[in-house]
PDB file of N, CA and C in Angstrom:
ATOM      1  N   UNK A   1     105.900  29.160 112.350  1.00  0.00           N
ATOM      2  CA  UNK A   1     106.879  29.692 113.276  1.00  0.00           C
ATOM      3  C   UNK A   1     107.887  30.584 112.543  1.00  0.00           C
ATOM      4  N   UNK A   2     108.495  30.085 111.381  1.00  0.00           N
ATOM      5  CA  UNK A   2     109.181  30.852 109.931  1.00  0.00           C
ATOM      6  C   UNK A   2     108.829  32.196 110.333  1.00  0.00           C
ATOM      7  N   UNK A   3     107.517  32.220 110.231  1.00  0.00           N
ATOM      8  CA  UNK A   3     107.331  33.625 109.340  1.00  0.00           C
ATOM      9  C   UNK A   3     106.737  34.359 111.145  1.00  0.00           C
ATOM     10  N   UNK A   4     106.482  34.469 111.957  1.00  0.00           N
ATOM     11  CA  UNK A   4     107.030  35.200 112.889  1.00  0.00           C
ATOM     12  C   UNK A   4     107.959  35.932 113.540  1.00  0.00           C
ATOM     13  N   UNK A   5     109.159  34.905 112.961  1.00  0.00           N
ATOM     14  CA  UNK A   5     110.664  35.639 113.305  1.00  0.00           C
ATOM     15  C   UNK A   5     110.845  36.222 112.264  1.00  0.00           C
ATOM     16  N   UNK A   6     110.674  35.865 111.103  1.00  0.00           N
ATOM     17  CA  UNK A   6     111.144  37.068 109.975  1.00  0.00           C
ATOM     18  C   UNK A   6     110.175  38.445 110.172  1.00  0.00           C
ATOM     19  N   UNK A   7     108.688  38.226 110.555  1.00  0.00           N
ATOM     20  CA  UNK A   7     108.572  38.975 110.653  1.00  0.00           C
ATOM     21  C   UNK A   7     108.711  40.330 111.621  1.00  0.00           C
ATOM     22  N   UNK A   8     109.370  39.363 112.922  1.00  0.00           N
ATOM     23  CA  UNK A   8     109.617  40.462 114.006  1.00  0.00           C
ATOM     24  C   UNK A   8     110.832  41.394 113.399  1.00  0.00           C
ATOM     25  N   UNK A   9     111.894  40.132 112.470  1.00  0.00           N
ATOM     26  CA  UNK A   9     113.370  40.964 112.082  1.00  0.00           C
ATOM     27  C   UNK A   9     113.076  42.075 111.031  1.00  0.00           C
ATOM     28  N   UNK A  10     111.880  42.017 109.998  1.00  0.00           N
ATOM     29  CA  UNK A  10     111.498  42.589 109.464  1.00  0.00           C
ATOM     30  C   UNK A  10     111.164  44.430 110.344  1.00  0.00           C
ATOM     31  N   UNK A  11     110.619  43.904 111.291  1.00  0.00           N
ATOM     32  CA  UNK A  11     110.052  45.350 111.835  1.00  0.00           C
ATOM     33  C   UNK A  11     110.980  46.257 112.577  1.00  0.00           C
ATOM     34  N   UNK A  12     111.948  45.353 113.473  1.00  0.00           N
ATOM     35  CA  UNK A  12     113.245  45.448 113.745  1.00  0.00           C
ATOM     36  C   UNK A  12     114.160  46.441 113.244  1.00  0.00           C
ATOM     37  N   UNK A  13     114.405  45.847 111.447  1.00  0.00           N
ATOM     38  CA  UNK A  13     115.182  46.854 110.390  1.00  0.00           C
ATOM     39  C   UNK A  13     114.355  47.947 110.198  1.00  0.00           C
ATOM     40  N   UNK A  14     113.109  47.841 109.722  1.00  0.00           N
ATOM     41  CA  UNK A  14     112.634  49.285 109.569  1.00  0.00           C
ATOM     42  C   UNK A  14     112.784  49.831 110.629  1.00  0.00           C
ATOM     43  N   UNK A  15     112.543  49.797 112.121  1.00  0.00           N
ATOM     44  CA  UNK A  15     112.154  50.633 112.647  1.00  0.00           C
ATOM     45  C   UNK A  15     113.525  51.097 113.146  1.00  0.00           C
ATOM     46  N   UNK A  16     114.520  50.842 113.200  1.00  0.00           N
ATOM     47  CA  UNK A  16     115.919  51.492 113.386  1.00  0.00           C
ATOM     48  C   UNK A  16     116.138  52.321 111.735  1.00  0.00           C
ATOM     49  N   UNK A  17     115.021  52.127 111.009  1.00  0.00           N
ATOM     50  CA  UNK A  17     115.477  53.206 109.975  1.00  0.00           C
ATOM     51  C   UNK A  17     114.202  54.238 109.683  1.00  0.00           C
ATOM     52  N   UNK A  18     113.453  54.148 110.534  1.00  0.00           N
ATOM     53  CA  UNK A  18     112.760  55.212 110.984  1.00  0.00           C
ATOM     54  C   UNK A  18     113.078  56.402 111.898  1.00  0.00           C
ATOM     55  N   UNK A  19     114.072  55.769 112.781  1.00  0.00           N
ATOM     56  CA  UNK A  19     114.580  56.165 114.193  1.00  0.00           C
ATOM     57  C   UNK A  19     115.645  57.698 113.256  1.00  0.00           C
ATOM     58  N   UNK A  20     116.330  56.689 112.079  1.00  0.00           N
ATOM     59  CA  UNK A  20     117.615  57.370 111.493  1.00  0.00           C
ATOM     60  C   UNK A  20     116.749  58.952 110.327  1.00  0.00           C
ATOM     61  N   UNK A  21     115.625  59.031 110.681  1.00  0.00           N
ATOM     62  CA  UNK A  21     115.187  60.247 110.219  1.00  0.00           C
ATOM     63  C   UNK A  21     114.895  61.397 110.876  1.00  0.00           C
ATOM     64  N   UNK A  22     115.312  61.133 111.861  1.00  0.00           N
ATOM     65  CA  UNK A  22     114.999  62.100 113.070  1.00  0.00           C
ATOM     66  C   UNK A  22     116.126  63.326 113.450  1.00  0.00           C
ATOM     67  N   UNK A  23     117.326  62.916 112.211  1.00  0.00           N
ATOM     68  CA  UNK A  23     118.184  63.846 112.284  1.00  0.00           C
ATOM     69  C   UNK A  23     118.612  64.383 111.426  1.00  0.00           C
ATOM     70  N   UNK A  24     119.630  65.392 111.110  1.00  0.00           N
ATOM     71  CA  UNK A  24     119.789  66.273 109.783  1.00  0.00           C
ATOM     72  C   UNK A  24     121.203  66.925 109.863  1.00  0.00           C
ATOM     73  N   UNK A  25     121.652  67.319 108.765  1.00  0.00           N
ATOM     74  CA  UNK A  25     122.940  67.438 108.812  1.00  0.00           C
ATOM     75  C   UNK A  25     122.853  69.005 108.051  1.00  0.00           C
ATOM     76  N   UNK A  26     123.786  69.721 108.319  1.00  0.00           N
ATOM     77  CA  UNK A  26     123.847  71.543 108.103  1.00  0.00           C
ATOM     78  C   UNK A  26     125.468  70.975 107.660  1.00  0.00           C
ATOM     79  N   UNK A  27     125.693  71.514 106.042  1.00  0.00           N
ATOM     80  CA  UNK A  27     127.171  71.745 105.682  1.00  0.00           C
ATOM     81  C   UNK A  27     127.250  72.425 104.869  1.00  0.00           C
ATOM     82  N   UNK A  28     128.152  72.977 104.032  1.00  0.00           N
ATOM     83  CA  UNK A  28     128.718  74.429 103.546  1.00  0.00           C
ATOM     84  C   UNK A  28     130.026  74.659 103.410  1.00  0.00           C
ATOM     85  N   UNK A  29     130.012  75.368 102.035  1.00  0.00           N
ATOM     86  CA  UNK A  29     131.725  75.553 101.881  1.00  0.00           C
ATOM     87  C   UNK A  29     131.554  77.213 102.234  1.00  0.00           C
ATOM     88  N   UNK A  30     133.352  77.989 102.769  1.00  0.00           N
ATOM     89  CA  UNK A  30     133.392  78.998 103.195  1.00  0.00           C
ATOM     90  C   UNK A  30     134.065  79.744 102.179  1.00  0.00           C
ATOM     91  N   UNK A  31     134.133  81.005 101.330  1.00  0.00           N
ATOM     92  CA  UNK A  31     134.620  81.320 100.431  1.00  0.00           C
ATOM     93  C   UNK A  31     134.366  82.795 100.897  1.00  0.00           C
ATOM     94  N   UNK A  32     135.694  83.875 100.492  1.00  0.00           N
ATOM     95  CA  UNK A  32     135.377  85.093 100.355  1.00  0.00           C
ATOM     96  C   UNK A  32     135.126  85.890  99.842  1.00  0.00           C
ATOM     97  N   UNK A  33     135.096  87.143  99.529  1.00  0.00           N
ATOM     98  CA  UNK A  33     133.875  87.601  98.025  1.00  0.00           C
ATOM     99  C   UNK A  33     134.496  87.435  96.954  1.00  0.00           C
ATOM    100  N   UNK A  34     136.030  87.265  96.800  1.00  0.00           N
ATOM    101  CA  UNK A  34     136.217  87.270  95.478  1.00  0.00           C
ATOM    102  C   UNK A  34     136.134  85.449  94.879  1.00  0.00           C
ATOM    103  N   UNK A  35     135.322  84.507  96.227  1.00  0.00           N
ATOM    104  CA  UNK A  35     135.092  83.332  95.483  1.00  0.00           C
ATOM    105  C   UNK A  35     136.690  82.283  96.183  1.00  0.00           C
ATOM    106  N   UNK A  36     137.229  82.483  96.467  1.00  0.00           N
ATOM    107  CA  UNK A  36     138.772  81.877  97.000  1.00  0.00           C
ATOM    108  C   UNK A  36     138.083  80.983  98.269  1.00  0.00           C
ATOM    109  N   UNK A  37     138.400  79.717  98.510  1.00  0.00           N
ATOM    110  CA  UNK A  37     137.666  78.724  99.590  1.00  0.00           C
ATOM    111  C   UNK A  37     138.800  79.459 100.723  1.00  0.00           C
ATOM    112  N   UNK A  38     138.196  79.252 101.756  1.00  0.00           N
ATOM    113  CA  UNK A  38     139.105  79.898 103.482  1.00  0.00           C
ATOM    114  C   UNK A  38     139.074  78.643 104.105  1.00  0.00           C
ATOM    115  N   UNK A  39     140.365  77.688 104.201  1.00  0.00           N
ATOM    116  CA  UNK A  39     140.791  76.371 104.637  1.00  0.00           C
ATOM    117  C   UNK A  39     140.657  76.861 106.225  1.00  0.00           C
ATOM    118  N   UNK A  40     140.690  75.983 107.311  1.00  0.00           N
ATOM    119  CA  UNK A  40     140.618  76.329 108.618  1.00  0.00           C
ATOM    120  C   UNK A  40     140.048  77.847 109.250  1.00  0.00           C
ATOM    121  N   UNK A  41     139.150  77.681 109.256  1.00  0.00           N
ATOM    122  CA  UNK A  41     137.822  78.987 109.438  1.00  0.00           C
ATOM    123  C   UNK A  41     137.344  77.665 110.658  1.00  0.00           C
ATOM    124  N   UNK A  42     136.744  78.951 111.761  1.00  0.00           N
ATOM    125  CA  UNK A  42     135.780  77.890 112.286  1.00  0.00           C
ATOM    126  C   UNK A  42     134.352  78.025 112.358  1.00  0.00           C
ATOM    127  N   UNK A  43     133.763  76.728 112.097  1.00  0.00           N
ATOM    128  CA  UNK A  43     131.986  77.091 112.145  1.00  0.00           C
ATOM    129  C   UNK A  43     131.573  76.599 113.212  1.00  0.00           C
ATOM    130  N   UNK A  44     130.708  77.044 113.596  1.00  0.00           N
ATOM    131  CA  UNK A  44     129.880  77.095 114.935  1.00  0.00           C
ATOM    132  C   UNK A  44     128.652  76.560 115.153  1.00  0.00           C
ATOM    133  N   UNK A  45     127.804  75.716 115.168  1.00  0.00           N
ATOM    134  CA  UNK A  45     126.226  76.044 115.016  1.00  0.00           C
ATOM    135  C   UNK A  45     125.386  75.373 115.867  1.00  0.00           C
ATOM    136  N   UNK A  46     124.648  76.677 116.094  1.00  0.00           N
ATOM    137  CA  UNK A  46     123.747  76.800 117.716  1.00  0.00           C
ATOM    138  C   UNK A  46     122.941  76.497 117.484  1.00  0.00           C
ATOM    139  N   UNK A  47     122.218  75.470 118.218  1.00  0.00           N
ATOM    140  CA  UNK A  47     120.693  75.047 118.219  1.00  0.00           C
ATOM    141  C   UNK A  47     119.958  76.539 119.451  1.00  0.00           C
ATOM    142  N   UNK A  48     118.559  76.978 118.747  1.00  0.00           N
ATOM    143  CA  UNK A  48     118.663  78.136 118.698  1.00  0.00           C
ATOM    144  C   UNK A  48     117.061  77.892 120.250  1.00  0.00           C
ATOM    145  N   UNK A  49     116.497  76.705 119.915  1.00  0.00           N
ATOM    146  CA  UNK A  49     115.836  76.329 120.766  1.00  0.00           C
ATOM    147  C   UNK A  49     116.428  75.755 122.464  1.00  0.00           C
ATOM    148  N   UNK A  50     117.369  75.203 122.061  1.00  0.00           N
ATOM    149  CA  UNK A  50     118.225  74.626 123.576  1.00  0.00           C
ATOM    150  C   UNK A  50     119.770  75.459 124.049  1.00  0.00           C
ATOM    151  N   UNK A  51     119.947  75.983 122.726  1.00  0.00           N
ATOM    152  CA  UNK A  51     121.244  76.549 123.117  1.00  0.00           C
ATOM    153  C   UNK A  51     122.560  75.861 123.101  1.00  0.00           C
ATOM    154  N   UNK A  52     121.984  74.732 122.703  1.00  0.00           N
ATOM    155  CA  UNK A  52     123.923  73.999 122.646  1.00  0.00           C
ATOM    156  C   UNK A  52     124.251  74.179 121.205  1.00  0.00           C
ATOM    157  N   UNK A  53     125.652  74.187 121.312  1.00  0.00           N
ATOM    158  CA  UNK A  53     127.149  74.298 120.135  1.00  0.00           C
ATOM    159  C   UNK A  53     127.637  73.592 119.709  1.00  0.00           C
ATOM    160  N   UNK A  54     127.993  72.890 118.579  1.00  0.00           N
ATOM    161  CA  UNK A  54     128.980  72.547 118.445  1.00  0.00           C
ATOM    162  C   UNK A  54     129.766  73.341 116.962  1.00  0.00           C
ATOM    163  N   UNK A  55     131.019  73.050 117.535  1.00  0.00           N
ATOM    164  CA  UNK A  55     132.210  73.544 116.719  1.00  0.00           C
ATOM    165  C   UNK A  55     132.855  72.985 115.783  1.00  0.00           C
ATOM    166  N   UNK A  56     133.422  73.267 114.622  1.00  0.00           N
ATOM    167  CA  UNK A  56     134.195  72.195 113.554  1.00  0.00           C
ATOM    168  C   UNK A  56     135.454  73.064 112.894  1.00  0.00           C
ATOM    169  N   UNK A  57     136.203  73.026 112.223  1.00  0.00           N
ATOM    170  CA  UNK A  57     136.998  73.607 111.388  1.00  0.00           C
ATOM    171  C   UNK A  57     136.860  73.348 109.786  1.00  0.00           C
ATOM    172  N   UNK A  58     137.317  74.064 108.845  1.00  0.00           N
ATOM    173  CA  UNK A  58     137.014  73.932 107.749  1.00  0.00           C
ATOM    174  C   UNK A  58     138.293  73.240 107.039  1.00  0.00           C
ATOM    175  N   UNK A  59     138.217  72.320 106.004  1.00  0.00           N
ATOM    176  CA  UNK A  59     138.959  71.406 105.663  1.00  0.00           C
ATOM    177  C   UNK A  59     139.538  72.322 104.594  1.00  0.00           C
ATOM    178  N   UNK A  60     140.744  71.866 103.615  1.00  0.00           N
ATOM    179  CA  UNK A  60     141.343  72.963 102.670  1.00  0.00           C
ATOM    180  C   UNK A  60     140.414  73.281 101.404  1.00  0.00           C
ATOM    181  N   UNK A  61     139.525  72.750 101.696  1.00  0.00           N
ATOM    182  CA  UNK A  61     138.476  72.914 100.688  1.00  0.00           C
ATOM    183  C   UNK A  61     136.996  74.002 100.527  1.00  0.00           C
ATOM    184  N   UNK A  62     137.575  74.576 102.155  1.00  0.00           N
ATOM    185  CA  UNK A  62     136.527  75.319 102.842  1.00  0.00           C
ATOM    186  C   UNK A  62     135.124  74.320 102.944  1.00  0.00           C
ATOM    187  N   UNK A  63     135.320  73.285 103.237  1.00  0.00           N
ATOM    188  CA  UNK A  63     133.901  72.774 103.942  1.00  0.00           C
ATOM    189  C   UNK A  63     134.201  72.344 104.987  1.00  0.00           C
ATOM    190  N   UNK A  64     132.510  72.466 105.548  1.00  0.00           N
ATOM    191  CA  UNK A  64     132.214  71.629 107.010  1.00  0.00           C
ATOM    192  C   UNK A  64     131.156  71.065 107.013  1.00  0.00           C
ATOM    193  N   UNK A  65     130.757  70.443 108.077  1.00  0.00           N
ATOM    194  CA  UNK A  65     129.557  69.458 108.282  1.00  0.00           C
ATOM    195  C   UNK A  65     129.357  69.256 109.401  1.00  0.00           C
ATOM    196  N   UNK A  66     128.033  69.331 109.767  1.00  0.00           N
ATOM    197  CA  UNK A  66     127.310  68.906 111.148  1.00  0.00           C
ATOM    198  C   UNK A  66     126.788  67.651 111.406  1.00  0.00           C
ATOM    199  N   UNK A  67     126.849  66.873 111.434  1.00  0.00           N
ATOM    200  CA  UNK A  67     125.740  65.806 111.107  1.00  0.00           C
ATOM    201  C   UNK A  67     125.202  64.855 112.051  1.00  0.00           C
ATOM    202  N   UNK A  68     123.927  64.604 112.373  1.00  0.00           N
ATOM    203  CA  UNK A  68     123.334  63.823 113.681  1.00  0.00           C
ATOM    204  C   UNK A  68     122.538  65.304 114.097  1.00  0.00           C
ATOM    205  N   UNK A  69     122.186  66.041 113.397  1.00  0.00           N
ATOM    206  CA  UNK A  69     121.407  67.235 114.013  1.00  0.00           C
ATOM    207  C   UNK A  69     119.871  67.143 114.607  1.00  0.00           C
ATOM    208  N   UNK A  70     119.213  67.495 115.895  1.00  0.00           N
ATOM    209  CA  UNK A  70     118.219  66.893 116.329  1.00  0.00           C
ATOM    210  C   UNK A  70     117.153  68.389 115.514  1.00  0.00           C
ATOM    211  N   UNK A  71     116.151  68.086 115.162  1.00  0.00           N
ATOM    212  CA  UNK A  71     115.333  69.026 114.231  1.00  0.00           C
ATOM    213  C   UNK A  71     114.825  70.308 115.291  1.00  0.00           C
ATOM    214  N   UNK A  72     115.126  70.905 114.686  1.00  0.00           N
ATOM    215  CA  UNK A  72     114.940  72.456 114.884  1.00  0.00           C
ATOM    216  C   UNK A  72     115.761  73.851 114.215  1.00  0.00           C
ATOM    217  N   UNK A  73     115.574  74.856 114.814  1.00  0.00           N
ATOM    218  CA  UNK A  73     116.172  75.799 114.580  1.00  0.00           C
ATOM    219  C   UNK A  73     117.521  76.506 114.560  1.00  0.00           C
ATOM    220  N   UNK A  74     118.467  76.454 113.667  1.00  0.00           N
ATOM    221  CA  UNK A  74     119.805  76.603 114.078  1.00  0.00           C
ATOM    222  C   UNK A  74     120.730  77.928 113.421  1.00  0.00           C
ATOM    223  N   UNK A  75     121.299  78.538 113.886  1.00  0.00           N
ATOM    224  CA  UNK A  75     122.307  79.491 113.653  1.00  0.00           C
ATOM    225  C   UNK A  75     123.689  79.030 113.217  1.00  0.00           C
ATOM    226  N   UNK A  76     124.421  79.937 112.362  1.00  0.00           N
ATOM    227  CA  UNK A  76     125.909  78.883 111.597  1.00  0.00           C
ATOM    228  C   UNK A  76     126.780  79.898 112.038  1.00  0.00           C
ATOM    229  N   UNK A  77     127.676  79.939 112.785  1.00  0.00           N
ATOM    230  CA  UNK A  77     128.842  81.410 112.541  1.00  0.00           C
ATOM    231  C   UNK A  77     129.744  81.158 112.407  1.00  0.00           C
ATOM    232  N   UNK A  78     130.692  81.534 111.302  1.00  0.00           N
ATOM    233  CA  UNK A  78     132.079  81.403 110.703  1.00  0.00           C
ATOM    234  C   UNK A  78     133.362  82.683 111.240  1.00  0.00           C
ATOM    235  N   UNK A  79     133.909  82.001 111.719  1.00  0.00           N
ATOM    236  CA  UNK A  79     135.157  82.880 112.321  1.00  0.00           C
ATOM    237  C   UNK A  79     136.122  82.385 111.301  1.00  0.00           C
ATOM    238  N   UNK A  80     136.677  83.609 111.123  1.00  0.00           N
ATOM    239  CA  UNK A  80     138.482  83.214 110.680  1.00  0.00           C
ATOM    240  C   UNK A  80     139.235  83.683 111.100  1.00  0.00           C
TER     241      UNK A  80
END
């Protein structure tokens, strides 16, 4: 009986960490040509197959991050 329940909990954990590969994360620091990071810039990035956005701002470090991205094709655009 033991080893039934471990093994259901067993399949359980993997398979919620199978689930967690199904997504991807797009990040990037923003810098201008002479190399200087651009703190609060905003990035944009379009899933290029469905068309949805989302938006972020850039931290004083000039980075951002997307993350939970569903796989496909995506566009990045940086405003300042």
């Amino acid at each position: 009986m033991r080893r039934i329940w471990l093994g259901a909990a067993l399949f359980l954990l993997t398979g919620s960490a199978t689930f967690a590969q199904f997504a991807g994360t797009i990040a990037g620091r923003v810098a201008d040509q002479a190399g200087a990071v651009i703190a609060n810039a905003t990035a944009t990035v379009t899933n290029m197959g469905t068309g949805l956005s989302r938006t972020t701002v850039t931290n004083s470090d000039g980075l951002y991050s997307f993350a939970a991205l569903q796989p496909g094709a995506y566009n990045v655009k940086i405003e300042n």
